[in-house]
Protein backbone atom coordinates (compact mmCIF):
# COMPACT_ATOMS: atom_id res chain seq x y z
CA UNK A 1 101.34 93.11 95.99
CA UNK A 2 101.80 96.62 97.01
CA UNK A 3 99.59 99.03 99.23
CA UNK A 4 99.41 102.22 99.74
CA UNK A 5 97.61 103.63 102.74
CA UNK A 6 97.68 107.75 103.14
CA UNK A 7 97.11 109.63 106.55
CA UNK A 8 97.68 112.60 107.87
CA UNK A 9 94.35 114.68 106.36
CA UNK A 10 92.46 116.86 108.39
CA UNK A 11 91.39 121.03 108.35
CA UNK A 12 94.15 123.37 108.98
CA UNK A 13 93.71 127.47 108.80
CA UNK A 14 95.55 129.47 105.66
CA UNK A 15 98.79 129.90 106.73
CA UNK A 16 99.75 126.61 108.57
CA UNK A 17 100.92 123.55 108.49
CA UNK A 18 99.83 119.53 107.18
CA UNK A 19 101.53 116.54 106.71
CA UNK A 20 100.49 113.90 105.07
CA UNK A 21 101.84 110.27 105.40
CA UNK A 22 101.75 106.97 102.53
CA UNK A 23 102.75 103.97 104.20
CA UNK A 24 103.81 101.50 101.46
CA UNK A 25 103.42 97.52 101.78
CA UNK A 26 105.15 95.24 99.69
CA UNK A 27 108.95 95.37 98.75
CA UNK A 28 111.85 96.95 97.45
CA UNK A 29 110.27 100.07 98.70
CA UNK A 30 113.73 102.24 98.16
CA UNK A 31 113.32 100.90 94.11
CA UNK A 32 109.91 102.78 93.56
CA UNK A 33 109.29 106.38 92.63
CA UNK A 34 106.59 107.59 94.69
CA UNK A 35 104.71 110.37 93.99
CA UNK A 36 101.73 112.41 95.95
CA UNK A 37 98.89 114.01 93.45
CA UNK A 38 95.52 115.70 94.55
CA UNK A 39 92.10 116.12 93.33
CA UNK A 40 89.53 119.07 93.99
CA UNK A 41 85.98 118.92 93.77
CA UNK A 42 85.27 118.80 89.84
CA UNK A 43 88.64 119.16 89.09
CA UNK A 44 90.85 116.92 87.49
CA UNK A 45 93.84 114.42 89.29
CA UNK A 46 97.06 116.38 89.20
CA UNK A 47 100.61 115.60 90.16
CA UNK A 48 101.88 117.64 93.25
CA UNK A 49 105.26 116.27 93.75
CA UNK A 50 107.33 113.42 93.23
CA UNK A 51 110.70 111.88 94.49
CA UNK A 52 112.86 109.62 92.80
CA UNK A 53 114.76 106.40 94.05
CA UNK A 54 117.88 108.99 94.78
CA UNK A 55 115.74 111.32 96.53
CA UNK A 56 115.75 113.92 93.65
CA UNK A 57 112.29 115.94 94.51
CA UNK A 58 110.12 117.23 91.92
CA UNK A 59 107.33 120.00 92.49
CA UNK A 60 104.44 121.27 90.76
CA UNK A 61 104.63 125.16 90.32
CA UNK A 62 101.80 125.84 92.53
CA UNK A 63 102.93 124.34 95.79
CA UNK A 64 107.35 125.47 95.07
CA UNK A 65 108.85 126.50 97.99
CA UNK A 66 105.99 125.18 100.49
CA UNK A 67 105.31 121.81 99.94
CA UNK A 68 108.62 119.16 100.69
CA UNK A 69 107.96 115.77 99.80
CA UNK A 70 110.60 113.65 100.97
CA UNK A 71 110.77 109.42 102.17
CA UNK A 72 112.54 107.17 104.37
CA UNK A 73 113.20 103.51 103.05
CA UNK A 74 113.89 102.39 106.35
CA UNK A 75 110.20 103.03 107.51
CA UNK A 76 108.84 102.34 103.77
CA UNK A 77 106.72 105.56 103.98
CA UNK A 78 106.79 109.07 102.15
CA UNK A 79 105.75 112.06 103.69
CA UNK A 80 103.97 115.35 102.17
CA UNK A 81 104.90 118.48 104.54
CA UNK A 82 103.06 121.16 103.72
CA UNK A 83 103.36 124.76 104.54
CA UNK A 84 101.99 128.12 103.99
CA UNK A 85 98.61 126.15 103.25
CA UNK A 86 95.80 128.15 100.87
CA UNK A 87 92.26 127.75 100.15
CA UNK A 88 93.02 126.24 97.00
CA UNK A 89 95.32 123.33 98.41
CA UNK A 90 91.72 121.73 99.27
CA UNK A 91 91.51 118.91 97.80
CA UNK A 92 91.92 114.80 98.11
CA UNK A 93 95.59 113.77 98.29
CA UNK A 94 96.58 110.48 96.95
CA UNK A 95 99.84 108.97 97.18
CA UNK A 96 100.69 106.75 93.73
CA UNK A 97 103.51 104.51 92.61
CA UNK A 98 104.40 102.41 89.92
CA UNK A 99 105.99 98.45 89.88
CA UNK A 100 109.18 99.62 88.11
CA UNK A 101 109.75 96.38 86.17
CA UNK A 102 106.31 96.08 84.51
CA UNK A 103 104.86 99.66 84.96
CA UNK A 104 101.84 98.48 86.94
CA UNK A 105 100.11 101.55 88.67
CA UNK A 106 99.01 101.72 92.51
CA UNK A 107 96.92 104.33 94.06
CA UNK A 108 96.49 105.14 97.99
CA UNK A 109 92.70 105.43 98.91
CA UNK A 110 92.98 109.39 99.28
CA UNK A 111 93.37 111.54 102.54
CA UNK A 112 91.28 114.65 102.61
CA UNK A 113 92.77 118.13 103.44
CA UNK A 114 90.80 120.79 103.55
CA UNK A 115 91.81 124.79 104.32
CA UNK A 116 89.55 127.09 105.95
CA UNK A 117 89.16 129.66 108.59
């Protein structure tokens, strides 16, 4: 059974820095794609970034050359770092995988980041 357990949330000023942590239980952590999304009040779920079992690193246009998602298998844990934060990063992020034999989908609990001054 896997579990996914996000930390790293908290209120940082536009302009600096966040990251965000998903500690994975279970195994075979290095053969699971893992993947952070975020939600904003009344918005929908969206995908933020995603790395592959290789490490190839996949970003959604809004958060391009500030956001680095990136994981260590020894540790069993990927990592959001986020930089050059705006207003508009506010939101819940949740960390999501899926079992890559059967597809099943797992969802952290959320950590909140919020950006104000």
């Amino acid at each position: 059974q896997v579990q996914l357990v996000e930390s790293g949330g908290g209120v940082v000023q536009p302009g600096g820095s966040l990251r965000l942590s998903c500690a994975f239980s279970g195994s075979l952590f290095s053969m699971y794609v893992m993947s952070w999304y975020r939600q904003a009040p009344g918005k929908q779920r969206d995908l933020v970034a995603s790395i592959s079992t290789g490490g190839t690193t996949d970003y959604a246009d809004s958060v391009k050359g500030r956001f680095t998602i990136s994981r260590d298998n020894g540790k069993k844990t990927v990592y959001l770092q986020m930089n050059s934060v705006r207003t508009e990063d506010t939101a819940v992020y949740y960390c999501r995988t899926s079992n890559p034999l059967n597809g099943y989908v797992y969802w952290g609990q959320g950590t909140q980041a919020t950006v104000s001054s």
